[in-house]
Protein backbone atom coordinates (compact mmCIF):
# COMPACT_ATOMS: atom_id res chain seq x y z
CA UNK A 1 0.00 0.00 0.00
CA UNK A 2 1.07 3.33 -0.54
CA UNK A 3 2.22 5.53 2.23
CA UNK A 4 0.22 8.36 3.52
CA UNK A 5 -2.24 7.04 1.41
CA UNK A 6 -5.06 7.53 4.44
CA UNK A 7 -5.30 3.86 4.85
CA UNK A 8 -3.68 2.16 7.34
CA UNK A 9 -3.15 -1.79 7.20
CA UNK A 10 -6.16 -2.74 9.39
CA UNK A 11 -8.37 -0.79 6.86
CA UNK A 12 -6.51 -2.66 3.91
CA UNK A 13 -7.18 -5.85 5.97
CA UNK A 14 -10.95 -5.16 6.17
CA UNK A 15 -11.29 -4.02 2.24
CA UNK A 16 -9.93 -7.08 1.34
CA UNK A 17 -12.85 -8.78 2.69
CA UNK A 18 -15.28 -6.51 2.07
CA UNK A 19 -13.98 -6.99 -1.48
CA UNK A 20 -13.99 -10.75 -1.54
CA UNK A 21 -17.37 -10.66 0.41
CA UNK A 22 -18.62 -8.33 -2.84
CA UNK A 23 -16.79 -10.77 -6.00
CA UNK A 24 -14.64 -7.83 -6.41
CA UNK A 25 -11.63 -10.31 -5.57
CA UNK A 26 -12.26 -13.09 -5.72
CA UNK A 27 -8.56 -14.30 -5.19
CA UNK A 28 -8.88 -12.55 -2.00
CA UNK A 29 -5.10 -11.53 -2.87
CA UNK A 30 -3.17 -8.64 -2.00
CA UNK A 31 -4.45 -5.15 -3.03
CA UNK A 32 -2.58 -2.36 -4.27
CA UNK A 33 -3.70 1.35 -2.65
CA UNK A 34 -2.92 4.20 -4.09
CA UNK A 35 -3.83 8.11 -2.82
CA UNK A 36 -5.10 9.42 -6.22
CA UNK A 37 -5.95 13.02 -4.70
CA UNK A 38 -7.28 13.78 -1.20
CA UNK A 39 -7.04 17.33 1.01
CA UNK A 40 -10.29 18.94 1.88
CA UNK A 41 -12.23 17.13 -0.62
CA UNK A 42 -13.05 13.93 -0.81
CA UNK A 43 -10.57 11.43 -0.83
CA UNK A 44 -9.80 8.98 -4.02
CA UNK A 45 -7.86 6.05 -4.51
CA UNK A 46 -6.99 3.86 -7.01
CA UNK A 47 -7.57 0.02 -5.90
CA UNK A 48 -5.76 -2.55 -7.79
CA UNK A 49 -6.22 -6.01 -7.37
CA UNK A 50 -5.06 -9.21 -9.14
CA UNK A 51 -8.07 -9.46 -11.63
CA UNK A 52 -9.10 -5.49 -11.79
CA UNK A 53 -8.43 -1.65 -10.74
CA UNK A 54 -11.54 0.89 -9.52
CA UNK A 55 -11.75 3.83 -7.83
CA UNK A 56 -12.44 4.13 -4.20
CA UNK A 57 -14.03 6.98 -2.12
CA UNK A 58 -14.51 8.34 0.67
CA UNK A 59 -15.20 11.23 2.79
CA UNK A 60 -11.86 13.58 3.87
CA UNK A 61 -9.95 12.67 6.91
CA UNK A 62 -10.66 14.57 10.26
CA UNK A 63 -14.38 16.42 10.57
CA UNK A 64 -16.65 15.62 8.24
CA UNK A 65 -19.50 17.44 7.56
CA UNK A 66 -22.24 14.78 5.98
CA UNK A 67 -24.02 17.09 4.06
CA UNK A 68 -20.62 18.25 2.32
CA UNK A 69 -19.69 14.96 1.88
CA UNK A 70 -22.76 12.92 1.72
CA UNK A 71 -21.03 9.50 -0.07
CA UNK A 72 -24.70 8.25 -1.21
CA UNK A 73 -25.76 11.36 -3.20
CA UNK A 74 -22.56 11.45 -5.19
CA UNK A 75 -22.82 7.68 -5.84
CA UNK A 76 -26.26 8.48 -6.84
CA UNK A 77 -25.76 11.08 -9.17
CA UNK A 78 -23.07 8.95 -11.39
CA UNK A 79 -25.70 6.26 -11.23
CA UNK A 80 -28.11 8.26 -12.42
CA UNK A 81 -25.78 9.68 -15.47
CA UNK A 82 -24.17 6.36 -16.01
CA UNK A 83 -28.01 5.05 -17.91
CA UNK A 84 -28.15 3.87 -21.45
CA UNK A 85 -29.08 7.07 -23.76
CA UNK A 86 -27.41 9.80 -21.42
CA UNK A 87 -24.74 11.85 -23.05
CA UNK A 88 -22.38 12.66 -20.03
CA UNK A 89 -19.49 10.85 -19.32
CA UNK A 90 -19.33 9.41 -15.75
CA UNK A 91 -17.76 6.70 -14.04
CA UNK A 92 -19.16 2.99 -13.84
CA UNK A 93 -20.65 2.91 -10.37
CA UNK A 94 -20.17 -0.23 -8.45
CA UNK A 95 -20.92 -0.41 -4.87
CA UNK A 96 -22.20 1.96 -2.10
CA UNK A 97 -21.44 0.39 1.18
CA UNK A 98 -22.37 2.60 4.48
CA UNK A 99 -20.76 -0.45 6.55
CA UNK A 100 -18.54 1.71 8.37
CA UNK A 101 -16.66 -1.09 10.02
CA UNK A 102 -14.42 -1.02 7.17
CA UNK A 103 -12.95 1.99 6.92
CA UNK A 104 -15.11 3.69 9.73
CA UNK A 105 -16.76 6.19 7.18
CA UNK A 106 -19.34 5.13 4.43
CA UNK A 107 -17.85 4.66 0.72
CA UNK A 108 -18.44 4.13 -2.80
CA UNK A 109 -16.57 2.03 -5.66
CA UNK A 110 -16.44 3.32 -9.21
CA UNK A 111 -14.90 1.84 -12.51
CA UNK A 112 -11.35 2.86 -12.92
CA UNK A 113 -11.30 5.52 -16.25
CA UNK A 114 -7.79 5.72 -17.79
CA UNK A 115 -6.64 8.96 -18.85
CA UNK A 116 -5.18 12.83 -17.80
CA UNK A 117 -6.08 15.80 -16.22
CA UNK A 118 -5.26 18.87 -17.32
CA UNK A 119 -4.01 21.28 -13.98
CA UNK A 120 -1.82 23.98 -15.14
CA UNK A 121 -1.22 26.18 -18.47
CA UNK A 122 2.07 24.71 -18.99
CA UNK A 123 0.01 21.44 -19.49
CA UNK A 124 -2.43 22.80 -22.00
CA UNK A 125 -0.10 24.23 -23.57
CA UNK A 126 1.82 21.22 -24.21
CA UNK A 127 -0.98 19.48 -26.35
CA UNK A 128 -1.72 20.42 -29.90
CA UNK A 129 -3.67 22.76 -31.31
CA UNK A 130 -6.33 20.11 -32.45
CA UNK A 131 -6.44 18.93 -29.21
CA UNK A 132 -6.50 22.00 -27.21
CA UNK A 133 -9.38 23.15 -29.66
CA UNK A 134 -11.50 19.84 -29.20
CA UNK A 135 -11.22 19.68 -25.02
CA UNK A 136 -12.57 23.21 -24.93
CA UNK A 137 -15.17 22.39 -27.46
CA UNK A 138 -15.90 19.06 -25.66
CA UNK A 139 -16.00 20.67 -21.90
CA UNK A 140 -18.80 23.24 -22.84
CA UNK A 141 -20.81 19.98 -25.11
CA UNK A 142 -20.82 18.04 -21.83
CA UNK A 143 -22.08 20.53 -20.08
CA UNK A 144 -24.81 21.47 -22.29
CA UNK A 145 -25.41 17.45 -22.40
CA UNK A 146 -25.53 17.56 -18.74
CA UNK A 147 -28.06 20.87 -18.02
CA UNK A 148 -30.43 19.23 -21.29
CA UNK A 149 -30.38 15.74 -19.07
CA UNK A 150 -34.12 14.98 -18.03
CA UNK A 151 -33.51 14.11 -14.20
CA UNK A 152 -36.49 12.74 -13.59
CA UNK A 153 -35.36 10.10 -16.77
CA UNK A 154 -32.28 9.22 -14.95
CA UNK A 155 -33.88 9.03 -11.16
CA UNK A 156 -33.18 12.36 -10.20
CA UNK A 157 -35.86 14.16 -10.22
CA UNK A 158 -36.01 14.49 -6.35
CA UNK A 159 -32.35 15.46 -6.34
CA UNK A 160 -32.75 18.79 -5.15
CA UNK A 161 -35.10 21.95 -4.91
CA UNK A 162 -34.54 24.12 -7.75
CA UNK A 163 -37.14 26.36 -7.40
CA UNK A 164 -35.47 29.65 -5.29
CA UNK A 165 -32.14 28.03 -6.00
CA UNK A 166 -30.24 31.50 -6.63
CA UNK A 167 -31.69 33.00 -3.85
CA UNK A 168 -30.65 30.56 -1.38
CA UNK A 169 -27.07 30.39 -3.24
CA UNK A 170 -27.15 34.21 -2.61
CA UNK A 171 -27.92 34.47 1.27
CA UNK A 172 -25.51 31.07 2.11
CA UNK A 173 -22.61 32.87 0.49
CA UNK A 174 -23.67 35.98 2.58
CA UNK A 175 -23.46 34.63 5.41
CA UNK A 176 -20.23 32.45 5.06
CA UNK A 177 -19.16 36.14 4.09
CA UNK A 178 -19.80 37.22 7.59
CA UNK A 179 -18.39 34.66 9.41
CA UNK A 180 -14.91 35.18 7.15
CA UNK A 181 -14.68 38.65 8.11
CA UNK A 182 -11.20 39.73 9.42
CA UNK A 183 -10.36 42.93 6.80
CA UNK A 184 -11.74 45.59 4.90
CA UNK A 185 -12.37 44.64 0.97
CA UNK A 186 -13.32 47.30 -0.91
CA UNK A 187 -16.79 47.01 -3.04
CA UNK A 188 -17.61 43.11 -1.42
CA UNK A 189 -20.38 44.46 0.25
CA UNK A 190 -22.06 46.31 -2.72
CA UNK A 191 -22.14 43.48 -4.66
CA UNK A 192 -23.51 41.27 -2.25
CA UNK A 193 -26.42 43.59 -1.95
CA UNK A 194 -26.72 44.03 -5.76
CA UNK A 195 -26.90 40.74 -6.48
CA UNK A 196 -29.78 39.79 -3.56
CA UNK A 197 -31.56 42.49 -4.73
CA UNK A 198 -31.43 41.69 -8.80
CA UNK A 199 -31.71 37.94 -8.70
CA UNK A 200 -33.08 36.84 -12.36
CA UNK A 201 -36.19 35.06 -12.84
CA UNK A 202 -34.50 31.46 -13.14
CA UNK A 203 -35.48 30.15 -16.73
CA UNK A 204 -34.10 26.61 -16.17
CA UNK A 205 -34.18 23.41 -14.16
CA UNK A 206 -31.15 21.58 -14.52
CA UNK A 207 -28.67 18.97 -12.74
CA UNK A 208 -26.37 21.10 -11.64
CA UNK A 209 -22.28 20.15 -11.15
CA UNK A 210 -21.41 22.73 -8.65
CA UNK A 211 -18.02 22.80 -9.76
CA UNK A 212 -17.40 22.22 -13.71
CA UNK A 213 -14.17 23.16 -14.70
CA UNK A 214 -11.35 21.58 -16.84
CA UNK A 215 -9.24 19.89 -14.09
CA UNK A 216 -12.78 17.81 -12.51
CA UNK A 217 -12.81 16.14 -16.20
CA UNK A 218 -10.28 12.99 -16.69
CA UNK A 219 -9.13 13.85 -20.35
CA UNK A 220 -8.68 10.87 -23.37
CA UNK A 221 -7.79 11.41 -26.66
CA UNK A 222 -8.93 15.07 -26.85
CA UNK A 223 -12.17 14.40 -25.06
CA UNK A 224 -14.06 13.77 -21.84
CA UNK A 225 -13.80 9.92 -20.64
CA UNK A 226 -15.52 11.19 -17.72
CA UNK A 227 -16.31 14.29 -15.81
CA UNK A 228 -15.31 13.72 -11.77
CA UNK A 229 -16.52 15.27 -8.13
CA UNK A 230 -20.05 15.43 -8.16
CA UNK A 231 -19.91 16.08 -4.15
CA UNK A 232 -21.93 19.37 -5.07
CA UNK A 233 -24.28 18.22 -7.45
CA UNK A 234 -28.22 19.21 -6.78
CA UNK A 235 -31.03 20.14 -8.81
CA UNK A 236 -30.97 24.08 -9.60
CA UNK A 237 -31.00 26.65 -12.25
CA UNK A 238 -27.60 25.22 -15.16
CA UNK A 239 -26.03 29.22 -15.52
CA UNK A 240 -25.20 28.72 -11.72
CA UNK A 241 -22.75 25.96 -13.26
CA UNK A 242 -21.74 27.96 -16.47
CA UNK A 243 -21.14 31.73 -14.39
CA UNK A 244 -18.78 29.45 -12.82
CA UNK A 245 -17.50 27.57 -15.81
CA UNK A 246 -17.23 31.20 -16.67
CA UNK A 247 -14.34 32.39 -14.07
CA UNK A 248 -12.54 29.47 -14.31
CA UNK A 249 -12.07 29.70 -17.88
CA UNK A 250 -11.52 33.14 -18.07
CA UNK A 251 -9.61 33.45 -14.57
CA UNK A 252 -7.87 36.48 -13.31
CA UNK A 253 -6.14 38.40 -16.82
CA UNK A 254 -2.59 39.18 -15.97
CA UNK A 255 -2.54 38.64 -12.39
CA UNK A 256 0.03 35.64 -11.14
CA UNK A 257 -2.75 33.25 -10.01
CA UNK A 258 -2.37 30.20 -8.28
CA UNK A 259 -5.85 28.87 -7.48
CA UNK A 260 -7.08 29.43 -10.88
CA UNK A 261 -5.27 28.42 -14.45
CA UNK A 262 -7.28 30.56 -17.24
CA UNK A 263 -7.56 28.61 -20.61
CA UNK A 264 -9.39 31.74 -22.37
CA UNK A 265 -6.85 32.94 -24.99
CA UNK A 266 -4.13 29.89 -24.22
CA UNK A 267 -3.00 28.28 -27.62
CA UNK A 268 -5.87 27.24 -29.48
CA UNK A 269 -8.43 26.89 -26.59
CA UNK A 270 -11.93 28.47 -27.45
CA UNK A 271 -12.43 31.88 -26.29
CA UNK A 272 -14.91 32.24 -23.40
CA UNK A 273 -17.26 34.53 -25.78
CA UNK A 274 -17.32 31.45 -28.60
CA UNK A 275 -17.58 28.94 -25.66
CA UNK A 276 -21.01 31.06 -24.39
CA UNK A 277 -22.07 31.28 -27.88
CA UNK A 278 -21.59 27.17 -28.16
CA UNK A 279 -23.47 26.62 -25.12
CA UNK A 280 -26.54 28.64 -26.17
CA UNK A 281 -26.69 26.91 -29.84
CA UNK A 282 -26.42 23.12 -27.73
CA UNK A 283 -28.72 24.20 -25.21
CA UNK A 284 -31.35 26.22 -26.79
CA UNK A 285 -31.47 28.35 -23.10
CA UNK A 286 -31.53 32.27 -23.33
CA UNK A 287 -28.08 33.20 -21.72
CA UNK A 288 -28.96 37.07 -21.47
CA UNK A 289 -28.43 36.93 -17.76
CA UNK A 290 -25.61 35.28 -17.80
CA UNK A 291 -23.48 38.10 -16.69
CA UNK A 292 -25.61 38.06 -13.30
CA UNK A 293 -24.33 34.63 -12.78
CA UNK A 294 -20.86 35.27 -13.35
CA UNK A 295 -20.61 38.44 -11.19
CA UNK A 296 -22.01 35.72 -8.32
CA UNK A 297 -19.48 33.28 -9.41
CA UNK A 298 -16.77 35.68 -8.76
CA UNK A 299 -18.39 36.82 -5.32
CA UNK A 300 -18.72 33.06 -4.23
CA UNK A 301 -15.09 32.85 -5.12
CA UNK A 302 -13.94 35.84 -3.48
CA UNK A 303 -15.66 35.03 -0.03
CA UNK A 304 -13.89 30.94 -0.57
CA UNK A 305 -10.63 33.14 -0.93
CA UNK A 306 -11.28 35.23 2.15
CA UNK A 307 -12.60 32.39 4.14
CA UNK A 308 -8.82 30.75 3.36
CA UNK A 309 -6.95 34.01 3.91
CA UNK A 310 -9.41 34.18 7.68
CA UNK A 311 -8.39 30.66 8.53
CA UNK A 312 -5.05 31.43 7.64
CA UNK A 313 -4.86 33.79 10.42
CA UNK A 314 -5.98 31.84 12.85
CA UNK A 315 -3.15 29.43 11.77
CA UNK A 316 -6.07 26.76 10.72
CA UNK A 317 -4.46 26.55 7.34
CA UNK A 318 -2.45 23.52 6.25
CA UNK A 319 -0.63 23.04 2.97
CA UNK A 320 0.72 24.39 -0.11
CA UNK A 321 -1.46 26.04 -2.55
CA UNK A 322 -2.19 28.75 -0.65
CA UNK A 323 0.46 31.32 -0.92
CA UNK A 324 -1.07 34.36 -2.47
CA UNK A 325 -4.49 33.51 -2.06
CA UNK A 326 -5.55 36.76 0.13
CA UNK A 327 -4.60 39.36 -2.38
CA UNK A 328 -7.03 37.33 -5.12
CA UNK A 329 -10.15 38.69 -3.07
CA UNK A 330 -9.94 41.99 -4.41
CA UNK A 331 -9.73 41.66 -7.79
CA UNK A 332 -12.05 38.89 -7.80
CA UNK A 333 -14.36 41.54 -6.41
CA UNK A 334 -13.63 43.78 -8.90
CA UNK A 335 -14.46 41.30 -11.58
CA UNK A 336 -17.78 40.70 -10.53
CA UNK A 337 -19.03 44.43 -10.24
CA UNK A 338 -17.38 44.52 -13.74
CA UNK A 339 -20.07 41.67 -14.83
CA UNK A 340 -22.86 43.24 -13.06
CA UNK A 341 -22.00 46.50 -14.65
CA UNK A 342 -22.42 44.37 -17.97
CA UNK A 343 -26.02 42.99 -16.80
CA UNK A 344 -28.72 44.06 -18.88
């Protein structure tokens, strides 16, 4: 087993019967564990044994909050996708178990998916122009395919509560706002009260990601193989999931960024204006308000940012990837009264 992998030898122990148990080994043999990506998300490990490989996960390490991490709903949602006749790439799901003498958590098998991810710039920009033009093309088709899905066709129509969706987004990002605050941020609090006061009439019922963007898709041959981390999934209104789409792909313009790698403009990756204009055409949805959702995107972001740079302070912040992070809350900030000021 892999070290640090999260799993110590009496969990390994315990899997391999579970697996046996399950005909997922039927050798019963010696498994191979290895720590695919873990931190404040869900954990995920590859689990190789002598007749096949899968994915494992489970909740993070430490607290858990179940409704953050709620192992049945993402198993359901891939379920749900994985149906003959739906158009979005997902995992194989295997097996939910909520045994938790295991691996003292509930967890979820999937079908191991061969392929990349795509993190940083200097990756992208390493692929060709064909295939940098087809993944761009390909992330915005998937999630057209996804937001055009039927849930109640794939068992999801009582997923979520999409009616008031924005408004609730609105008010839960308010108030993580106000237990983050530790500095002065110029313009936060106008845009919070512009955008609960000029939520759009929501157009759309859709299953909803929660957080599409390039490096949550496991890449093959210039496509999708399968789109990854449906912890936030729900039912709610689809430009929620492309306002966001929207800042990640765009990012932060000339400022040194290290939470978010901008594709807009890199090589021959689709602009973010083509990629809108693609979306529309797939979906048939009127994306007038779509610069609503993206100045909310970039406020939801901001108050994640300051919620880091607060914890950071109070020395609860572990790890790399965080250098720099406090002076993104600004111009984040900025960005999204720039998109209201675009709002019709």
């Amino acid at each position: 087993m892999t070290q640090n992998s999260g799993l110590d030898d009496g969990n390994r122990s315990r899997l391999v019967s579970f697996l046996s148990k399950h005909g997922l080994n039927a050798s019963g043999s010696e498994i191979t564990i290895d720590l695919i990506s873990g931190g404040r998300s869900n954990l995920t490990y590859k689990v190789t044994t002598a007749e096949q490989s899968f994915v494992l996960r489970r909740p993070p390490l430490g607290h858990v909050l179940a409704t953050a991490h709620d192992m049945s709903r993402e198993y359901r949602v891939i379920e749900g996708l994985s149906r003959p006749g739906c158009d979005v790439p997902v995992p194989k799901p295997i097996l939910l178990s909520d045994d938790e003498t295991v691996l003292g958590v509930p967890f979820y098998l999937m079908e191991y998916v061969p392929g990349y991810i795509v993190r940083t710039v200097e990756q992208a920009q390493s692929l060709s122009s064909a295939a940098q033009r087809e993944i761009g093309e390909d992330l915005v088709d998937v999630l057209a395919a996804l937001h055009t899905t039927d849930p109640e066709a794939v068992g999801l129509a009582d997923f979520g509560r999409p009616a008031g969706f924005m408004e609730r987004q609105v008010r839960r990002w308010v108030r993580q706002l106000a237990d983050s605050r530790s500095r002065e941020i110029n313009g936060i609090d106008r845009l919070a009260e512009v955008l609960g006061g000029s939520v759009p009439e929501q157009r759309y019922n859709a299953i909803v990601h929660g957080d599409y963007r390039l490096d949550n898709c496991l890449l093959r041959d210039s496509h999708i193989a399968a789109v990854l981390d449906w912890e936030m999934s729900t039912l709610g209104d689809p430009l929620s999931d492309l306002g966001l789409f929207t800042v990640y792909h765009a990012g932060l313009a000339g400022i040194d960024n290290p939470v978010v790698q901008a594709f807009d403009g890199v090589g021959s990756f689709p602009s973010i204006t083509d990629l809108h204009a693609r979306y529309a055409a797939k979906t048939g949805f009127n994306i007038d308000d779509l610069p609503w959702y993206t100045a909310f995107a970039w406020f939801k972001f901001a108050v994640i940012l300051e919620g880091i740079h607060y914890r950071g302070t109070l020395g609860a912040t572990r790890g790399d990837g965080f250098e720099g992070v406090s002076e993104l809350v600004q111009p984040s900030v900025d960005r999204g009264l720039e998109a209201l000021a675009s709002a019709k």
